[in-house]
N, C-alpha and C. Protein backbone atom coordinates (compact mmCIF):
# COMPACT_ATOMS: atom_id res chain seq x y z
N UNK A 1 118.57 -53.96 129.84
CA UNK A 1 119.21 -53.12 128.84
C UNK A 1 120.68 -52.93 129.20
N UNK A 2 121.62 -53.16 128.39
CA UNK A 2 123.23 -53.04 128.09
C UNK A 2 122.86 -51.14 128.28
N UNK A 3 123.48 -50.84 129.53
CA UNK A 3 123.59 -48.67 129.12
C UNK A 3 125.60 -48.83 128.49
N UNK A 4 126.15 -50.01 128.27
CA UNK A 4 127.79 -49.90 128.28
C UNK A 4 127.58 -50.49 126.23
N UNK A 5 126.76 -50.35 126.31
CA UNK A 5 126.88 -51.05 124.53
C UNK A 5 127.88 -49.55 123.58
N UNK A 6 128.81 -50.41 123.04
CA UNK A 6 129.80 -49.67 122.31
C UNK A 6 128.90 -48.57 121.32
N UNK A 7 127.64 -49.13 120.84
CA UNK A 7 127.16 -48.71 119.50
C UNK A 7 126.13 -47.56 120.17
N UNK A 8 126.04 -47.31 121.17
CA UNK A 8 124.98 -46.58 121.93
C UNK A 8 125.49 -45.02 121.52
N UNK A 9 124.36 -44.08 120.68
CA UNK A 9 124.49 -42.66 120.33
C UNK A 9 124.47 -42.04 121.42
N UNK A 10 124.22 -42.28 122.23
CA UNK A 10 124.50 -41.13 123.68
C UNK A 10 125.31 -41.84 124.49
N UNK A 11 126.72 -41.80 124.74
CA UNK A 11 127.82 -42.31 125.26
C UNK A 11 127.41 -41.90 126.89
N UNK A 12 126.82 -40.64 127.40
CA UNK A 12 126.83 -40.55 128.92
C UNK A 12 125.73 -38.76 128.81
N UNK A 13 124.88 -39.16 130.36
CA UNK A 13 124.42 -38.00 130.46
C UNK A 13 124.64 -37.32 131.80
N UNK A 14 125.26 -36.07 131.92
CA UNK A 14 126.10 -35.87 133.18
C UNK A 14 126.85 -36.77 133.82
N UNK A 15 127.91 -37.29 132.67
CA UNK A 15 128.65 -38.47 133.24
C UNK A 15 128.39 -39.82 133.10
N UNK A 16 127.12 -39.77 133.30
CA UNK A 16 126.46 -41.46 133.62
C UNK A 16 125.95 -42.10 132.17
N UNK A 17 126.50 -43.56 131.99
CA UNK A 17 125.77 -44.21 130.90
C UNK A 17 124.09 -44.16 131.01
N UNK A 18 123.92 -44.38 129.76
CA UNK A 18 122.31 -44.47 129.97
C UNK A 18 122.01 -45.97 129.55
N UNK A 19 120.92 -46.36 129.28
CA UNK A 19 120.43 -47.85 128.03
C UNK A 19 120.65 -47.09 126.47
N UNK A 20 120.48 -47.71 125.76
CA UNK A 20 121.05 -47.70 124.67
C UNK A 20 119.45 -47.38 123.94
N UNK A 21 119.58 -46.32 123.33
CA UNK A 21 117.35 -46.16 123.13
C UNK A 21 117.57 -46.79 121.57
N UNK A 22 116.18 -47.26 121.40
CA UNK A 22 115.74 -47.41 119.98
C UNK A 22 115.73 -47.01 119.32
N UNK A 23 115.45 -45.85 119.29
CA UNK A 23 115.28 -44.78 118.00
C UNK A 23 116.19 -43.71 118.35
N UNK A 24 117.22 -42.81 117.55
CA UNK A 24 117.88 -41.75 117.55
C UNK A 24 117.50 -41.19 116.74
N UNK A 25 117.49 -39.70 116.27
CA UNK A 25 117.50 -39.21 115.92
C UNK A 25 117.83 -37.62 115.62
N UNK A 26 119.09 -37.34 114.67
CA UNK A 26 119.77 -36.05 115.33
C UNK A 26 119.04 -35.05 114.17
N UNK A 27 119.00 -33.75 114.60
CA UNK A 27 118.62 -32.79 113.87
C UNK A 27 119.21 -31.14 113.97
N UNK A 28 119.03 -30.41 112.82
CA UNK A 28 119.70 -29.36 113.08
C UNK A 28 118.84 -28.04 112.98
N UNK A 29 118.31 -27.32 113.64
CA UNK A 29 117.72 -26.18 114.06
C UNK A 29 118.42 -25.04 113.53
N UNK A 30 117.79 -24.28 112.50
CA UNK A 30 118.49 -22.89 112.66
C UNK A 30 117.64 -21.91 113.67
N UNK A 31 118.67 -20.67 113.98
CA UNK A 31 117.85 -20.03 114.78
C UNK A 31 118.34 -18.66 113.97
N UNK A 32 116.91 -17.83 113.63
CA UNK A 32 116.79 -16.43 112.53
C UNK A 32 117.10 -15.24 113.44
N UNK A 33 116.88 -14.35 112.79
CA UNK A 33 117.05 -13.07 113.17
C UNK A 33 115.74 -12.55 113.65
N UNK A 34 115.23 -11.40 114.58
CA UNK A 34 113.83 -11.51 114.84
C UNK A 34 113.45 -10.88 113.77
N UNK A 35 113.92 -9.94 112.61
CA UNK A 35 113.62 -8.81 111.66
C UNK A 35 113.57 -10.18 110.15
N UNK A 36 113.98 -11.29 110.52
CA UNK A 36 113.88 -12.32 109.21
C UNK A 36 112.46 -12.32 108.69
N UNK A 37 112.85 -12.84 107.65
CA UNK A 37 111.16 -13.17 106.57
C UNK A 37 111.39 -12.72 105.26
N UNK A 38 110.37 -13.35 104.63
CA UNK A 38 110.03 -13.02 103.70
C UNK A 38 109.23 -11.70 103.06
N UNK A 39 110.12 -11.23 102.51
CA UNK A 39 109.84 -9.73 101.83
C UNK A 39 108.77 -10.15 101.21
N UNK A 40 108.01 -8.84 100.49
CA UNK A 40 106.99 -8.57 99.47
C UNK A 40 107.28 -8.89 97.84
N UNK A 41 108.70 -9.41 97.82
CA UNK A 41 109.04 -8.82 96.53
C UNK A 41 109.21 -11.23 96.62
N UNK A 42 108.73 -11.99 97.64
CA UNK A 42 108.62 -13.03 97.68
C UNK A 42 110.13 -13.59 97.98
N UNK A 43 111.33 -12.93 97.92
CA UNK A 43 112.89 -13.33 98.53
C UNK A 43 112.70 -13.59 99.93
N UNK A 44 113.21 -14.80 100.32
CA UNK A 44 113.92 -15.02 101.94
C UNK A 44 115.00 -14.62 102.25
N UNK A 45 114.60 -13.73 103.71
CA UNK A 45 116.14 -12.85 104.42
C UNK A 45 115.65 -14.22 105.71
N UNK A 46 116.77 -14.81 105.26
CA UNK A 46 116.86 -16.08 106.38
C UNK A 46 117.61 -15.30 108.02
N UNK A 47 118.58 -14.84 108.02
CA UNK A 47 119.46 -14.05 108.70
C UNK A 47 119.55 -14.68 110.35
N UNK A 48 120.02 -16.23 109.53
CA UNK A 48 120.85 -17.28 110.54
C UNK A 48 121.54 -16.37 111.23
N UNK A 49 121.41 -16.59 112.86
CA UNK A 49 122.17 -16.00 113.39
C UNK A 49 122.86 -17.54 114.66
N UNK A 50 122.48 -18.63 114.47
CA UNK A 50 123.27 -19.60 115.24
C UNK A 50 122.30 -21.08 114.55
N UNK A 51 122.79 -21.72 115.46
CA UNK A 51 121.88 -23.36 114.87
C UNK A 51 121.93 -24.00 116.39
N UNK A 52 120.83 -25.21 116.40
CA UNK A 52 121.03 -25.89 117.71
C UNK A 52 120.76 -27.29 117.24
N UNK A 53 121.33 -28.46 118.06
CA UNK A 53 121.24 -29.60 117.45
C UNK A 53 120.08 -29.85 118.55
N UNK A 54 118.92 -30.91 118.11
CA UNK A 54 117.73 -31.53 118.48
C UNK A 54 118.27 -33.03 118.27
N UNK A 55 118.13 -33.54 119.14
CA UNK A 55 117.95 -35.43 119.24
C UNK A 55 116.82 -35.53 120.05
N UNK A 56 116.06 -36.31 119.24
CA UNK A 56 114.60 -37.54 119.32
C UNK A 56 115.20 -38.32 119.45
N UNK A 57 114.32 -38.89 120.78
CA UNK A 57 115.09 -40.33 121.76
C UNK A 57 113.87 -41.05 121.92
N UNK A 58 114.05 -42.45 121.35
CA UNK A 58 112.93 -43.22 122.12
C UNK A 58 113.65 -44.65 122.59
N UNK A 59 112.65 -45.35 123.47
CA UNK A 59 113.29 -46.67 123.78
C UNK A 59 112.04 -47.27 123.77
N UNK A 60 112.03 -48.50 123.48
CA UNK A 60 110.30 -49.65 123.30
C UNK A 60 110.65 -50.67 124.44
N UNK A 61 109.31 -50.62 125.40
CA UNK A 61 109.32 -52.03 125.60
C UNK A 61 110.36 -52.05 126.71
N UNK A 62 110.16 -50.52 127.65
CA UNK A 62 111.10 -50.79 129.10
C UNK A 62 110.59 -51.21 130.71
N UNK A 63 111.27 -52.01 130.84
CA UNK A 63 111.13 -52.38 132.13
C UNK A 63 110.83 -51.16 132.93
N UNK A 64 110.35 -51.19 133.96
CA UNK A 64 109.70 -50.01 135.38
C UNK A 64 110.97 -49.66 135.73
N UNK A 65 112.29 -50.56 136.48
CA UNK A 65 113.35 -49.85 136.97
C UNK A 65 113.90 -49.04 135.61
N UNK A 66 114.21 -49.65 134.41
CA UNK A 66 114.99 -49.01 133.66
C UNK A 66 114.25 -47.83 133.26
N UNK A 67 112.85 -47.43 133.13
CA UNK A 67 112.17 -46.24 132.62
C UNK A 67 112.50 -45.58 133.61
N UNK A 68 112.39 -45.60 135.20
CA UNK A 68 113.04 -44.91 136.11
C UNK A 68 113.90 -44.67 135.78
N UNK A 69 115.38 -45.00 135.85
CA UNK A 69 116.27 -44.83 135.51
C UNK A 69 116.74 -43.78 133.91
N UNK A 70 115.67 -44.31 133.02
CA UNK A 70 116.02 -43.36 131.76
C UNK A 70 115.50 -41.63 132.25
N UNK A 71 114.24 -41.89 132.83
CA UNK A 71 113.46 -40.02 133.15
C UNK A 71 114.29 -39.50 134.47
N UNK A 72 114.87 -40.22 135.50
CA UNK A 72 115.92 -39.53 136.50
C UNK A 72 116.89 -39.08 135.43
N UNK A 73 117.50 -39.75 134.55
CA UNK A 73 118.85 -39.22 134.02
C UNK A 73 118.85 -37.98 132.58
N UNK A 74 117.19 -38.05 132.62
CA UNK A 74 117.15 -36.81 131.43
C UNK A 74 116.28 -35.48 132.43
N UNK A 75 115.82 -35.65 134.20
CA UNK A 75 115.09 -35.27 134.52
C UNK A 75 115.48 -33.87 134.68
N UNK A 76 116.95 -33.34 135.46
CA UNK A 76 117.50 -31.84 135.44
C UNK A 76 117.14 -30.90 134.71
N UNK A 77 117.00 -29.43 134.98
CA UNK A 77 116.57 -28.64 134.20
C UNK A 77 117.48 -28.72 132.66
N UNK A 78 118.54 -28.66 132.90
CA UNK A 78 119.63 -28.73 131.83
C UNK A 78 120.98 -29.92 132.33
N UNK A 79 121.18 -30.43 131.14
CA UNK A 79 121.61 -31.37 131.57
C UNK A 79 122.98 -31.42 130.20
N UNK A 80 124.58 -32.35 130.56
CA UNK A 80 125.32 -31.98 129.64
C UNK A 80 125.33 -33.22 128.94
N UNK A 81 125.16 -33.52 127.63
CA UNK A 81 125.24 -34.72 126.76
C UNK A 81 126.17 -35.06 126.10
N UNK A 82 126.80 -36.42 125.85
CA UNK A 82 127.55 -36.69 124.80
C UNK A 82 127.19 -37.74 124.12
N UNK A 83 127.20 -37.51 122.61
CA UNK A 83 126.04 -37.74 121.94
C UNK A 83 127.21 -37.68 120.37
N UNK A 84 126.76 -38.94 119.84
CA UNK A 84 127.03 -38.72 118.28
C UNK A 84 126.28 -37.98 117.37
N UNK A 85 127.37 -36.73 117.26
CA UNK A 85 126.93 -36.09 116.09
C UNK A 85 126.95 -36.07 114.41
N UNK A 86 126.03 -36.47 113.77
CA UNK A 86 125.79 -36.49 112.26
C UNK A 86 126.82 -35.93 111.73
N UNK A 87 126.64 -34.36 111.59
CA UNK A 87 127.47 -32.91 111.10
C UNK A 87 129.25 -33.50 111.18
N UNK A 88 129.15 -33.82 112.90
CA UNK A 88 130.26 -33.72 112.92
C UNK A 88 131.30 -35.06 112.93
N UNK A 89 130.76 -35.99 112.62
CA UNK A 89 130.67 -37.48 112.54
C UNK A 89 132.17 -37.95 114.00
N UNK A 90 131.26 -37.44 115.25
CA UNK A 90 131.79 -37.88 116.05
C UNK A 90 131.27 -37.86 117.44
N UNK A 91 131.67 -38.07 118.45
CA UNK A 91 130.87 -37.87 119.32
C UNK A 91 131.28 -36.53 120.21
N UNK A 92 130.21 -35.63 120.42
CA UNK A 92 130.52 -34.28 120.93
C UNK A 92 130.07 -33.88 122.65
N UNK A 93 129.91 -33.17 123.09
CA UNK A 93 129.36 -32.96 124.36
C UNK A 93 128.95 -31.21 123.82
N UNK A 94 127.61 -31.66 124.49
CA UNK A 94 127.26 -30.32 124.68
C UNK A 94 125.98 -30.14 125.63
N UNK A 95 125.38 -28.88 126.56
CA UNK A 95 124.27 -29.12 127.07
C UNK A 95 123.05 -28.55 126.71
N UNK A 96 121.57 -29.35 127.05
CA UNK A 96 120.28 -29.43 126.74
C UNK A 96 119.77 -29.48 127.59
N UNK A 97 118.38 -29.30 127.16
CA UNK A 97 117.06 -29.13 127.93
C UNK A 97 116.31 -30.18 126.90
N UNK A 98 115.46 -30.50 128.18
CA UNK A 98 114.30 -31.95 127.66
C UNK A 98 112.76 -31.28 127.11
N UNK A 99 112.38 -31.60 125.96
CA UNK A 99 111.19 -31.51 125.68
C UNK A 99 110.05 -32.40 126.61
N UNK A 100 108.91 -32.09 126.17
CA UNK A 100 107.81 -33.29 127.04
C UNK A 100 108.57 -34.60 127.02
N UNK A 101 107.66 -34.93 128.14
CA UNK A 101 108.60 -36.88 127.90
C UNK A 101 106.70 -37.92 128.21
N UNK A 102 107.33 -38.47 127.21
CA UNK A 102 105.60 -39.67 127.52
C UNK A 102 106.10 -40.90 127.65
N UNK A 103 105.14 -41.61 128.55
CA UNK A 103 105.57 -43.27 128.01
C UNK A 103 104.24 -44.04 129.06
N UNK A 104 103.65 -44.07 127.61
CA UNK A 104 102.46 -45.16 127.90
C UNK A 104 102.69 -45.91 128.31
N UNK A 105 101.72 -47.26 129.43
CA UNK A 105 102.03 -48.13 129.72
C UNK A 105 101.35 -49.49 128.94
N UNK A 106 102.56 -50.52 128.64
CA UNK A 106 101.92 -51.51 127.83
C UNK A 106 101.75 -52.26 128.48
N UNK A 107 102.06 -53.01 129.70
CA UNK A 107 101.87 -53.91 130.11
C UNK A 107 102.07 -54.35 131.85
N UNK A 108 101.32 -53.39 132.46
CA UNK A 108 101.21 -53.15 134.00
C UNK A 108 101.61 -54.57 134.47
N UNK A 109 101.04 -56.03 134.34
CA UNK A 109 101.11 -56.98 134.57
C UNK A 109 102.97 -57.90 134.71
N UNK A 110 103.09 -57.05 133.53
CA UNK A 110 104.56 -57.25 133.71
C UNK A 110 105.44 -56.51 133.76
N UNK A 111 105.20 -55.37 134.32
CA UNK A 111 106.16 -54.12 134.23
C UNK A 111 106.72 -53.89 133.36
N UNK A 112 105.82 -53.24 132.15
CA UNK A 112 106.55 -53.31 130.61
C UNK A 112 106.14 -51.17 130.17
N UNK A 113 106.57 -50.38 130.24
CA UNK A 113 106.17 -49.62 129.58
C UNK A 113 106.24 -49.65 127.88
N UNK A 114 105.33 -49.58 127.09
CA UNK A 114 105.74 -49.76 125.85
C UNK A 114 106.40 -48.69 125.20
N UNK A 115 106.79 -47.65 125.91
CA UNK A 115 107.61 -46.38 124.85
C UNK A 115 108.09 -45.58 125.88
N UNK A 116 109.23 -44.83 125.52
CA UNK A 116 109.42 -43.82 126.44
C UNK A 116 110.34 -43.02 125.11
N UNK A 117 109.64 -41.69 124.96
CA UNK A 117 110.16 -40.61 124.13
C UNK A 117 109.91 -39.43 124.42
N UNK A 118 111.29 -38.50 123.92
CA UNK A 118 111.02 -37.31 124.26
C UNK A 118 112.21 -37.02 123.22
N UNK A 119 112.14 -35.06 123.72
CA UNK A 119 113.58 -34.37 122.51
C UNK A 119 114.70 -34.03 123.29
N UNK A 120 115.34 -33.46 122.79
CA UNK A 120 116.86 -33.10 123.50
C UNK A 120 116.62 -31.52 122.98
N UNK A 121 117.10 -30.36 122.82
CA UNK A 121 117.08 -29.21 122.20
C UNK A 121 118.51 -28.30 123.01
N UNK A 122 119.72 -28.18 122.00
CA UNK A 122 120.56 -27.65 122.58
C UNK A 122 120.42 -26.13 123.24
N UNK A 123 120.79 -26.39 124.57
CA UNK A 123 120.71 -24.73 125.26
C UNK A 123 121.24 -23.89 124.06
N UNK A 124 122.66 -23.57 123.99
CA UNK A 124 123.26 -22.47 123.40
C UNK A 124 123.55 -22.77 121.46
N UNK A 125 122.95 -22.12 120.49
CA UNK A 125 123.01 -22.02 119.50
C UNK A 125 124.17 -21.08 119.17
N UNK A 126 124.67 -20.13 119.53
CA UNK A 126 125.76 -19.69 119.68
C UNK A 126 127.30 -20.72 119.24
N UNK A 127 127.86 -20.32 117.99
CA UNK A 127 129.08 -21.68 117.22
C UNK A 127 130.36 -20.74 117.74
């Protein structure tokens, strides 16, 4: 895996290139008020009080060193990303915490894991 490919949505994680994953995917989280909801009268009191960006990361079909290499570099409790953002159609830095991470194995014989995915979920929702 190229981690220096120009087109790669996560440019570096604490500094360091990564491989370039298969699947991206950016998303935007609001985060409510704890008193939010829906009244009786059926109106939403949404009462956004910040947003957090979520990226779904997968890669297919990684070699044993490089899956090493991808779960050491997302492994820190919190970790700082720079990452193309949708919203902001550029690339931003900001830091996250890792959802579960899985990655079945496809092919022991040849050191192939067939998937490795997990989420990103920004620490501070706070703009």
């Amino acid at each position: 895996m190229d981690e220096r490919d120009e087109f790669n949505p996560i440019q570096s994680v604490d500094g360091h290139a990564i491989p370039c994953p298969s699947a991206y995917q950016w998303k935007l989280e609001d985060i409510s008020a704890s008193d939010a909801g829906r009244t009786e009268d059926t109106v939403m009191d949404k009462k956004r009080i910040g947003q957090v960006v979520g990226i779904e990361l997968s890669w297919q079909n990684v070699s044993i060193a490089d899956a090493a290499k991808i779960l050491q570099a997302f492994n820190p409790e919190y970790i700082k990303v720079t990452y193309l953002d949708a919203m902001q159609g550029k690339f931003v830095t900001s830091k996250f915490y890792v959802g579960n991470r899985t990655s079945p194995l496809y092919n022991a014989a040849l050191g192939v894991w067939s998937k490795i995915s997990f989420n990103l979920i920004e620490r501070d929702g706070r703009k």
